[in-house]
C-alpha atoms as a PDB file:
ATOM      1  CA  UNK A   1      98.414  81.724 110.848  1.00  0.00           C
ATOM      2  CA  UNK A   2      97.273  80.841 107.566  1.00  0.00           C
ATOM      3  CA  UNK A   3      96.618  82.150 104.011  1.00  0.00           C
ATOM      4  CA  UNK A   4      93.105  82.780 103.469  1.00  0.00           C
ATOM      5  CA  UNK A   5      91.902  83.180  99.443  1.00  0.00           C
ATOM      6  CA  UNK A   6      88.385  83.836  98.765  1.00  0.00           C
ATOM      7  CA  UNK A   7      86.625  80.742  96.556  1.00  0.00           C
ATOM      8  CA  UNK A   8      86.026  83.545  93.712  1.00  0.00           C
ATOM      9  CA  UNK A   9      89.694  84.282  93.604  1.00  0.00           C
ATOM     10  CA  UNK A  10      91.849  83.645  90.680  1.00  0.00           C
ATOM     11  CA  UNK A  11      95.550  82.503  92.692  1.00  0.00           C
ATOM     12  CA  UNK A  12      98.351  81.063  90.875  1.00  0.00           C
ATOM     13  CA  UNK A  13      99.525  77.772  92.461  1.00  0.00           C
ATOM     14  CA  UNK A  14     103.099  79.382  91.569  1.00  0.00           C
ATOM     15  CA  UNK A  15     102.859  82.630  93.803  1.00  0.00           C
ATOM     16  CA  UNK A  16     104.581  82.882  97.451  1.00  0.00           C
ATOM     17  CA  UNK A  17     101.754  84.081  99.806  1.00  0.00           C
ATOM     18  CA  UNK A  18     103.235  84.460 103.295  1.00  0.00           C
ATOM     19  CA  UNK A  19     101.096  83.133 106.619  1.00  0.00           C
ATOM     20  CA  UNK A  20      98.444  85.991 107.093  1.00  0.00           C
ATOM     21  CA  UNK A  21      98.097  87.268 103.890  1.00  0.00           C
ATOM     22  CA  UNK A  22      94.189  87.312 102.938  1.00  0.00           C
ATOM     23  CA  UNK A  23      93.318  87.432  99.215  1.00  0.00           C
ATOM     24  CA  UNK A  24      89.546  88.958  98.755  1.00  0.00           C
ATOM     25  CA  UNK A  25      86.911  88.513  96.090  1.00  0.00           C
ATOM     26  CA  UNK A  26      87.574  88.171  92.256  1.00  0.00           C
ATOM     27  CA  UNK A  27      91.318  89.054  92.869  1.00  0.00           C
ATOM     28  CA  UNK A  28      93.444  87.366  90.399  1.00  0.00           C
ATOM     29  CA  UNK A  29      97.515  86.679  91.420  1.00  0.00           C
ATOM     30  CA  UNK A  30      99.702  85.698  88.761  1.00  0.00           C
ATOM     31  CA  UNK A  31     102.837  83.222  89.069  1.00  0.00           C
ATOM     32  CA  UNK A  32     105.736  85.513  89.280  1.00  0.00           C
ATOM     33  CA  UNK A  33     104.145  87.271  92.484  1.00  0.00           C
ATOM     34  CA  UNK A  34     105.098  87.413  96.109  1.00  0.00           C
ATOM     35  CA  UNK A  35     103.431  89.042  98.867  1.00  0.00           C
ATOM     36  CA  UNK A  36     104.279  89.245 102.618  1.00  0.00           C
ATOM     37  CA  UNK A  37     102.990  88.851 105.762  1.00  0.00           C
ATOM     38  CA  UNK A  38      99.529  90.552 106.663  1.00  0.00           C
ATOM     39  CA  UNK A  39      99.023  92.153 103.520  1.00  0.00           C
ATOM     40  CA  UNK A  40      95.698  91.960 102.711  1.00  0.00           C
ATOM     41  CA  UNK A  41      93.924  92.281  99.015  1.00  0.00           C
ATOM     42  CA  UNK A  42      90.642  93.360  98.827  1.00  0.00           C
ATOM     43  CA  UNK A  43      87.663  92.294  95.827  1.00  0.00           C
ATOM     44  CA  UNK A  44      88.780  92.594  92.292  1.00  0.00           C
ATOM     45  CA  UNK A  45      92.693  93.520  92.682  1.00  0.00           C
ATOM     46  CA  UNK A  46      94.899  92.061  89.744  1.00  0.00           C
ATOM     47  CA  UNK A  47      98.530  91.938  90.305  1.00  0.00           C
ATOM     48  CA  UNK A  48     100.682  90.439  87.155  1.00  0.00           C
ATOM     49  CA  UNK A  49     103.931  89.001  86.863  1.00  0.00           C
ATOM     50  CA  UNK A  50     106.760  89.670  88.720  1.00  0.00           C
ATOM     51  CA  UNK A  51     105.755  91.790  91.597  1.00  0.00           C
ATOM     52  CA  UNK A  52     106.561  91.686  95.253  1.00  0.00           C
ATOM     53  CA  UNK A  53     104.342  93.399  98.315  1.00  0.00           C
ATOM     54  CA  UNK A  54     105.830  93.118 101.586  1.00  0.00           C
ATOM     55  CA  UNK A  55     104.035  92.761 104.775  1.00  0.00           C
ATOM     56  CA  UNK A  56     101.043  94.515 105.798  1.00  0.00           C
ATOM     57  CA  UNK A  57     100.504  96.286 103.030  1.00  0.00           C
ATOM     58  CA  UNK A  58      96.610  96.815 102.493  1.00  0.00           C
ATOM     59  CA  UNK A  59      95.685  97.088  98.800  1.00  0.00           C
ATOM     60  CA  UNK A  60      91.629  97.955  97.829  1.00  0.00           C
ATOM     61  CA  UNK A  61      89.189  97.474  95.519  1.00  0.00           C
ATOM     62  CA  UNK A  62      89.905  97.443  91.925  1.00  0.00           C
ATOM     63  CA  UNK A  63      94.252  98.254  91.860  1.00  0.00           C
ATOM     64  CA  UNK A  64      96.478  96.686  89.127  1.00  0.00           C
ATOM     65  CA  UNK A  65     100.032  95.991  89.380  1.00  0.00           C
ATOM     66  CA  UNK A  66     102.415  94.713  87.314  1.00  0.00           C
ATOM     67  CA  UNK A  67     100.754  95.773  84.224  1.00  0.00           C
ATOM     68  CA  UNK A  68     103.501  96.098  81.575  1.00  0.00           C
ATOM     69  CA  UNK A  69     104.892  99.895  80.990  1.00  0.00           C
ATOM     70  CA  UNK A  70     102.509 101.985  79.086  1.00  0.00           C
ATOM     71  CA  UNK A  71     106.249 103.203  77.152  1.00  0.00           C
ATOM     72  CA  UNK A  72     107.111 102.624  72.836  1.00  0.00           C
ATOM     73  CA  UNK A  73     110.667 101.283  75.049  1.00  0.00           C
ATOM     74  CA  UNK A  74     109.581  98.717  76.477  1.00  0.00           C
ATOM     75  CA  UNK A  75     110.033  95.539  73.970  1.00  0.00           C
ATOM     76  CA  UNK A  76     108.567  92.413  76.345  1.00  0.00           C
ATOM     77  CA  UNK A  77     111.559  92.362  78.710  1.00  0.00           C
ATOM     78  CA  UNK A  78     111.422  91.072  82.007  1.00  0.00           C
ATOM     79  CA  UNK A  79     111.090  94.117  84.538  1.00  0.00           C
ATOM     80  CA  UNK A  80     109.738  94.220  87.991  1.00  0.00           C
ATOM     81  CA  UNK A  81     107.279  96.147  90.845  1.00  0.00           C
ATOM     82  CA  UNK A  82     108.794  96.026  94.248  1.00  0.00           C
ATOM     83  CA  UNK A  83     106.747  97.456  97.056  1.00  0.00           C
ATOM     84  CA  UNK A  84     107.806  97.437 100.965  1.00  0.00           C
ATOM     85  CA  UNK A  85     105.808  97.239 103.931  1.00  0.00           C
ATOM     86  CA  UNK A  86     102.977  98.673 105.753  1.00  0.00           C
ATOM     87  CA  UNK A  87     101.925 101.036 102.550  1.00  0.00           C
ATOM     88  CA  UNK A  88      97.817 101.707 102.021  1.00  0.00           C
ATOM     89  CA  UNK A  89      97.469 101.657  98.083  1.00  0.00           C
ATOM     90  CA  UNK A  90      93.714 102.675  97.782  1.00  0.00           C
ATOM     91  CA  UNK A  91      91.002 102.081  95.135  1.00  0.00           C
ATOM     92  CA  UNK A  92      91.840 102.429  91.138  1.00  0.00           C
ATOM     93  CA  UNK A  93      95.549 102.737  92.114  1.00  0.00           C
ATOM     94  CA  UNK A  94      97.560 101.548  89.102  1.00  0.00           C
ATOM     95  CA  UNK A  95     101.389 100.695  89.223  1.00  0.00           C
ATOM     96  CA  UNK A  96     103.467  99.308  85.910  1.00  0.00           C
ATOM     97  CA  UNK A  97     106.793  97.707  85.470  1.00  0.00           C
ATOM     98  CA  UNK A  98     109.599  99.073  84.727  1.00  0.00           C
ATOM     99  CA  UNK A  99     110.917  99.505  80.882  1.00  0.00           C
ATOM    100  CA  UNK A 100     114.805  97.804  80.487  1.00  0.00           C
ATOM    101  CA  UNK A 101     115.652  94.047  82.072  1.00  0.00           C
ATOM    102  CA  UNK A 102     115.912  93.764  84.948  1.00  0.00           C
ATOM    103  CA  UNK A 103     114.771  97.875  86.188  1.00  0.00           C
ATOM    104  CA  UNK A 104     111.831  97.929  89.240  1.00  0.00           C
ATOM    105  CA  UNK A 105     109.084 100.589  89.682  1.00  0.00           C
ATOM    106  CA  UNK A 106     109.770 100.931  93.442  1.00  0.00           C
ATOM    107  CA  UNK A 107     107.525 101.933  95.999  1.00  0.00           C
ATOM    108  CA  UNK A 108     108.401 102.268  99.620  1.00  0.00           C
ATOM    109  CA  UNK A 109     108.034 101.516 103.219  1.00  0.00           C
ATOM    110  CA  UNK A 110     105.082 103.306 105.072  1.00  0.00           C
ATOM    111  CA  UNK A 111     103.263 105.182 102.105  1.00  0.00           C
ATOM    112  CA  UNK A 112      99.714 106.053 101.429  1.00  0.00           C
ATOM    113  CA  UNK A 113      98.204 106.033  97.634  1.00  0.00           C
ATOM    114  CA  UNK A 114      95.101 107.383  97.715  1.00  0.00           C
ATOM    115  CA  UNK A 115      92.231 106.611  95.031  1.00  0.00           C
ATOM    116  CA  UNK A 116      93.347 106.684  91.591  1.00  0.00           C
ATOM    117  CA  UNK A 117      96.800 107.402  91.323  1.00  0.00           C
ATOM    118  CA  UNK A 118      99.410 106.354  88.271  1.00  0.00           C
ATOM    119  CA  UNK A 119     102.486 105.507  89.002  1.00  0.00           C
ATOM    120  CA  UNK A 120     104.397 104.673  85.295  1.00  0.00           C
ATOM    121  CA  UNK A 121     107.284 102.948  84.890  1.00  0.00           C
ATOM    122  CA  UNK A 122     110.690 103.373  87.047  1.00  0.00           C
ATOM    123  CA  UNK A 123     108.885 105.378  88.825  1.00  0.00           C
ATOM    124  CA  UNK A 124     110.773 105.163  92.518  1.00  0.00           C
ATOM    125  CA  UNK A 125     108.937 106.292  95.523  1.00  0.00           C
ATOM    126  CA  UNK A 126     110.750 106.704  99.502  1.00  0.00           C
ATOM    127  CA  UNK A 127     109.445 105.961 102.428  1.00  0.00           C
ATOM    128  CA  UNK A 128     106.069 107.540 104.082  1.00  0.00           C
ATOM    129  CA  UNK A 129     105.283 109.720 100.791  1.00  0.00           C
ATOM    130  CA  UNK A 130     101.708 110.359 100.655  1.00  0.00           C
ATOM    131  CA  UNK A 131      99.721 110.776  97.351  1.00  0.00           C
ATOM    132  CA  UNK A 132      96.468 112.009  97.311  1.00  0.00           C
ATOM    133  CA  UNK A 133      93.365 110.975  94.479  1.00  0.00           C
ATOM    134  CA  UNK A 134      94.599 111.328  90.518  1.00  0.00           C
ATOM    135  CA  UNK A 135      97.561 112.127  90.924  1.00  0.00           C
ATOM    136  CA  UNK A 136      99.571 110.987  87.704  1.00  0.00           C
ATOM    137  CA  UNK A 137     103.647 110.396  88.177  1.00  0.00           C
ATOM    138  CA  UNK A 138     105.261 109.332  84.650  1.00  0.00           C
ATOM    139  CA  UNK A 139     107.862 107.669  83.641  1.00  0.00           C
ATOM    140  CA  UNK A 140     111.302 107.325  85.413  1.00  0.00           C
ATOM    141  CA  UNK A 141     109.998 110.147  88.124  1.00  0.00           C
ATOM    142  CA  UNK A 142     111.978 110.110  91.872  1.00  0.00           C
ATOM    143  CA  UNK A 143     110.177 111.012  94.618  1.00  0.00           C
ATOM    144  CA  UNK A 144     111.996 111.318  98.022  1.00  0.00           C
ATOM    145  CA  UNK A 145     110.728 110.158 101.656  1.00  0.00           C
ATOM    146  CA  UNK A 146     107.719 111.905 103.671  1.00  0.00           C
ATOM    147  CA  UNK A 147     106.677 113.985 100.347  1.00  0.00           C
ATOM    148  CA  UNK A 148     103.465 115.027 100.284  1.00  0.00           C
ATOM    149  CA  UNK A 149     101.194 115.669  96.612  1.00  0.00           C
ATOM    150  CA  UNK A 150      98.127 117.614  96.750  1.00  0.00           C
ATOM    151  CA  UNK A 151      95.082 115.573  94.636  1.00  0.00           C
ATOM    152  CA  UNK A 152      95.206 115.734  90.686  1.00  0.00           C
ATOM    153  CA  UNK A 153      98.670 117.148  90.137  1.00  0.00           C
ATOM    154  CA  UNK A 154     100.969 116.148  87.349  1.00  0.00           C
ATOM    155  CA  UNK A 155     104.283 115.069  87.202  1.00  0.00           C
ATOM    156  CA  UNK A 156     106.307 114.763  84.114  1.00  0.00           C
ATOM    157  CA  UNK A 157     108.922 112.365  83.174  1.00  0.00           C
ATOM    158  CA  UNK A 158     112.273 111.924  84.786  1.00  0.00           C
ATOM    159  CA  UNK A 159     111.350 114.815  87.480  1.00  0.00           C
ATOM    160  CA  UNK A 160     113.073 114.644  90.808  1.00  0.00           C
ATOM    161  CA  UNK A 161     111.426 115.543  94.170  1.00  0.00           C
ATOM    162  CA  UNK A 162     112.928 115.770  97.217  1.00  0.00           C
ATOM    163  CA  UNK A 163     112.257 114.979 101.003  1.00  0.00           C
ATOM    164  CA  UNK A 164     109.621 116.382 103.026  1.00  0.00           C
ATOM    165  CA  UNK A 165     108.278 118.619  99.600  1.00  0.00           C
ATOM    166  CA  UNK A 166     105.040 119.003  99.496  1.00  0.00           C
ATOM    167  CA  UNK A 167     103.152 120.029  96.004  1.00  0.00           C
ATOM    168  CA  UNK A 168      99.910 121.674  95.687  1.00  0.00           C
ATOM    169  CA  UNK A 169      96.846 120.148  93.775  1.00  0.00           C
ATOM    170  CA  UNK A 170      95.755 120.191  90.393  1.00  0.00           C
ATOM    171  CA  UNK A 171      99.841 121.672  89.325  1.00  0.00           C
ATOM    172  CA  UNK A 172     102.092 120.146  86.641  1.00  0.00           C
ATOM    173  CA  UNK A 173     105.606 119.922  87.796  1.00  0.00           C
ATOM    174  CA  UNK A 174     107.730 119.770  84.853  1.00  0.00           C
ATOM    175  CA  UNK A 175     111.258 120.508  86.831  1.00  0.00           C
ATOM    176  CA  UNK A 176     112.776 119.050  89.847  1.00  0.00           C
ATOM    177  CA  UNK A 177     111.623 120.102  93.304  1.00  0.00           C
ATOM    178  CA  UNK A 178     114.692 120.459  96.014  1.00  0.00           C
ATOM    179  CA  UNK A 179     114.057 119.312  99.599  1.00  0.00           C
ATOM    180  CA  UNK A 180     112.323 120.708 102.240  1.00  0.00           C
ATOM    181  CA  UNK A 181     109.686 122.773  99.330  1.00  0.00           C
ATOM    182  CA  UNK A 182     106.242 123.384  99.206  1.00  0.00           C
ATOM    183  CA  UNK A 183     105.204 124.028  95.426  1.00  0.00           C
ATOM    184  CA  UNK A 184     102.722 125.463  93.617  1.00  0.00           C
ATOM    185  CA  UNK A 185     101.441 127.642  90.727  1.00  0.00           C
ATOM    186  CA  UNK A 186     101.189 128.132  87.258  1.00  0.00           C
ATOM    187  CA  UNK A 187     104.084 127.795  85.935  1.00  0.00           C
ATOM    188  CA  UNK A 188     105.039 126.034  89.285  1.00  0.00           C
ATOM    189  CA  UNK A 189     107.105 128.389  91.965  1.00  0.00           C
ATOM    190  CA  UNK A 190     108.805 126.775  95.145  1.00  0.00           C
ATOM    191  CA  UNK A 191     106.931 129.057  97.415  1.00  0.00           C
ATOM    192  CA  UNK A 192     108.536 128.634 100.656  1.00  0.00           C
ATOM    193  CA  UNK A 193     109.919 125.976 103.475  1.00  0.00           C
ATOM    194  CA  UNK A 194     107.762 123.069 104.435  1.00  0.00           C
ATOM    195  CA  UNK A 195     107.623 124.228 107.764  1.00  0.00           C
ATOM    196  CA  UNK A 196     105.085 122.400 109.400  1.00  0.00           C
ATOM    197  CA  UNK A 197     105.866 118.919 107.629  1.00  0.00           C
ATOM    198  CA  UNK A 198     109.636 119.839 109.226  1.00  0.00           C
ATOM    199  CA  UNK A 199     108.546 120.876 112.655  1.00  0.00           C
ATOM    200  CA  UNK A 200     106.360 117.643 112.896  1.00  0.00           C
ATOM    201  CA  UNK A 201     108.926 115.509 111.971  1.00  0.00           C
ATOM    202  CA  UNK A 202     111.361 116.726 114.712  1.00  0.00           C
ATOM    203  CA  UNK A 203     113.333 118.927 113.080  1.00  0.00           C
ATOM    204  CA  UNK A 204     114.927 121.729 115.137  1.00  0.00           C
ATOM    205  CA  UNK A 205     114.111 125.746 114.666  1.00  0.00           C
ATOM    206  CA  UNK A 206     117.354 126.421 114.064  1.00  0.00           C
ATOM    207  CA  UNK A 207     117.872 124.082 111.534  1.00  0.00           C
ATOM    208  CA  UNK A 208     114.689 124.993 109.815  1.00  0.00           C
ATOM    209  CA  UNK A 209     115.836 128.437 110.302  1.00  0.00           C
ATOM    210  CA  UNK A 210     119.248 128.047 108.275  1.00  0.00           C
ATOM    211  CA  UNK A 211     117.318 125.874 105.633  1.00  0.00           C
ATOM    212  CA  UNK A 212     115.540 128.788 105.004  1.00  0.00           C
ATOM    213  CA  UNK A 213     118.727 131.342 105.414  1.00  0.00           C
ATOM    214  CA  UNK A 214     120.205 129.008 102.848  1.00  0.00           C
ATOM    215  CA  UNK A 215     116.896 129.090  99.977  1.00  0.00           C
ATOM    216  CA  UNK A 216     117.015 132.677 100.467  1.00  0.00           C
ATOM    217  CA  UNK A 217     120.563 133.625  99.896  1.00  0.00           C
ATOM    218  CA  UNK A 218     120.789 131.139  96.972  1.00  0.00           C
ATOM    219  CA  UNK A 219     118.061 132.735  95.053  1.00  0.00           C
ATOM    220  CA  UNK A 220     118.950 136.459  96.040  1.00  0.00           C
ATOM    221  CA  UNK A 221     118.100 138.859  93.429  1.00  0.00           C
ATOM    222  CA  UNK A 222     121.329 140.226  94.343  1.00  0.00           C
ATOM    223  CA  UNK A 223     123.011 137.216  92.556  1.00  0.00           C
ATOM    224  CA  UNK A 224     122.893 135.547  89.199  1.00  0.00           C
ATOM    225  CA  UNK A 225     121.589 132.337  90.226  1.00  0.00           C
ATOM    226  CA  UNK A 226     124.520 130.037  88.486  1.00  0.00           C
ATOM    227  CA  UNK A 227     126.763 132.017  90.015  1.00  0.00           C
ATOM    228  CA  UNK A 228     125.148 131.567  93.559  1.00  0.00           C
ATOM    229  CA  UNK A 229     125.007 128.099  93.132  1.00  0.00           C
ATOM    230  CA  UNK A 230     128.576 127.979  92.228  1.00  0.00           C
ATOM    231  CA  UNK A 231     129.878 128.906  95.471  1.00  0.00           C
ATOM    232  CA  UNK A 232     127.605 127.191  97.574  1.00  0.00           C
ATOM    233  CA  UNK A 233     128.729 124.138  95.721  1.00  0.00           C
ATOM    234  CA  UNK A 234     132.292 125.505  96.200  1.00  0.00           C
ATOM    235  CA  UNK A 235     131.367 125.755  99.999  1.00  0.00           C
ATOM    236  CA  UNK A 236     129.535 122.550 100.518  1.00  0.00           C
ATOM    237  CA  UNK A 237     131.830 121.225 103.286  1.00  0.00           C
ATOM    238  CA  UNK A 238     130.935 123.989 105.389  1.00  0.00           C
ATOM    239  CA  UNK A 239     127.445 123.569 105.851  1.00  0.00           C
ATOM    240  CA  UNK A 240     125.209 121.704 108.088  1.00  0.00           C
ATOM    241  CA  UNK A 241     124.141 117.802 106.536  1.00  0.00           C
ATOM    242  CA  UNK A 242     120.102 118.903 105.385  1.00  0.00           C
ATOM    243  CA  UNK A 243     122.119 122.017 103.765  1.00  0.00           C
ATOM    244  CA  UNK A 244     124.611 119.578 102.392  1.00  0.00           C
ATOM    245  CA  UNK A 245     121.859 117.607 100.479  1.00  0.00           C
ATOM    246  CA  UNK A 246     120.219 120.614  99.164  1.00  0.00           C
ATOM    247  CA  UNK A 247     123.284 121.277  97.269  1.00  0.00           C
ATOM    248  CA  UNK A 248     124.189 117.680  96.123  1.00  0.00           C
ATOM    249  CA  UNK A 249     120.234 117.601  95.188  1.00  0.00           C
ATOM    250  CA  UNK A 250     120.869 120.409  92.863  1.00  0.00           C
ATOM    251  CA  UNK A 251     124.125 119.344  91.506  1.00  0.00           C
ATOM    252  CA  UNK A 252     122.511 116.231  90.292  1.00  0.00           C
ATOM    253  CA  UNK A 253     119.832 117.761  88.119  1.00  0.00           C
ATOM    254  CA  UNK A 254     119.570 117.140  84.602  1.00  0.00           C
ATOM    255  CA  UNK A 255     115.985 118.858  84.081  1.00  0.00           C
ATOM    256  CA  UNK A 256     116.504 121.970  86.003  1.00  0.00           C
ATOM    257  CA  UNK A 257     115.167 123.434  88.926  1.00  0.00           C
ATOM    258  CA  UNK A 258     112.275 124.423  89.821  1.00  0.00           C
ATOM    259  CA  UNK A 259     112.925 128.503  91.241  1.00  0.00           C
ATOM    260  CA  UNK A 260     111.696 130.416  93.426  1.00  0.00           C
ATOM    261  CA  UNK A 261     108.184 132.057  93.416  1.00  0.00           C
ATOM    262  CA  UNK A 262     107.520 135.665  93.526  1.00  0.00           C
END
């Protein structure tokens, strides 16, 4: 194999293409840049300093990454964009650096970024999270592995959401979403279990039955919430591992919760 770069291309000599990766039309690869094996770039992508795309990633028409953090913090410090492999970043997609030396914006293994999305600085996305057209995440948001984000929805800064959430389109999520959610609403409302994304990814129907046992006891109305949450922190030994990371999910938030809808 070989690297193939269109003649139109802009390519520094400085960047470390692996064998197979093709480089379309008008793209333009600055020095600090690294990409992998397979991954292809189609016409007119732009990817700045200090980035690195791992192998067989597929990147389309018009995406820019590395662009520095649209943040007052940021103060010309080197900062990075690390992406893994096999992820389909669509058209319009942009991705920034991170604000503080030395920090990454972090995208996954296996994900799909559909047309349009932002992802702002230290923003840190798991593996196989899906992101459909305009969605916006800002600054220093956490998303978890096989999360899924209806088109157009909103995510403010240093928000948390778990694995295997899924949030609806055109919503703002201002607090952290906890595992296993959907989401949606006005002010936004955890709404119930993701249970088809869970029964498609193998988990069993008793676990996904004492997941939901577990939502529903926690936000009884026959409980003051902090006091609920008290003693199933109290009790978290005794519960099964998904149940386990509920709780430490919600023991490490620092913007709230989002609660459960009506």
């Amino acid at each position: 194999m070989s690297v193939n770069i269109h003649p139109s291309a802009i390519v520094s000599p400085k960047a470390e293409l692996a064998d197979g990766v093709t480089i379309g039309p008008f793209c333009v690869v600055e020095d600090e840049v690294t990409i992998g094996s397979g991954t292809l770039l189609r016409a007119f992508v732009s990817i700045r300093n200090y980035v690195s795309i791992g192998e067989n990633c597929e990147i389309c028409e018009y995406t820019a990454i590395g662009g520095n953090p649209q943040d007052h913090a940021y103060k010309g410090e080197v900062s990075y964009v690390q992406i893994g492999n096999n992820n389909l970043i669509r058209e319009n997609v942009t991705i920034n650096r991170a604000t503080g030396e030395g920090n990454a914006t972090i995208v996954g293994n296996d994900c799909f970024i559909m047309d349009g999305v932002h992802l702002a600085h230290n923003t840190r996305l798991g593996n196989h999270v899906t992101i459909a057209n305009k969605v916006g995440l800002s600054g220093f948001v956490e998303v978890g592995s096989h999360t899924v984000f209806g088109g157009m929805a909103g995510v403010h800064q240093f928000v948390r959401i778990g694995d295997y959430c899924m949030i609806g389109g055109l919503f703002r999520v201002v607090k952290d979403v906890p595992h296993y959610t959907l989401a949606s609403g006005d002010p936004l409302r955890l709404t119930g279990l993701n249970r088809v994304g869970l029964e498609r990814a193998g988990f069993t129907e008793e676990t996904r039955r004492t997941i939901t046992k577990f939502y529903r006891e926690l936000y009884s109305k026959d409980k003051v919430f902090t006091q609920a949450l008290k003693e199933v922190i109290s009790r978290k030994a005794e519960y099964i591992p998904e149940i386990q990371n509920i709780i430490e999910f919600y023991e490490g938030t620092k913007r709230g919760v989002t609660f459960w809808g009506i």
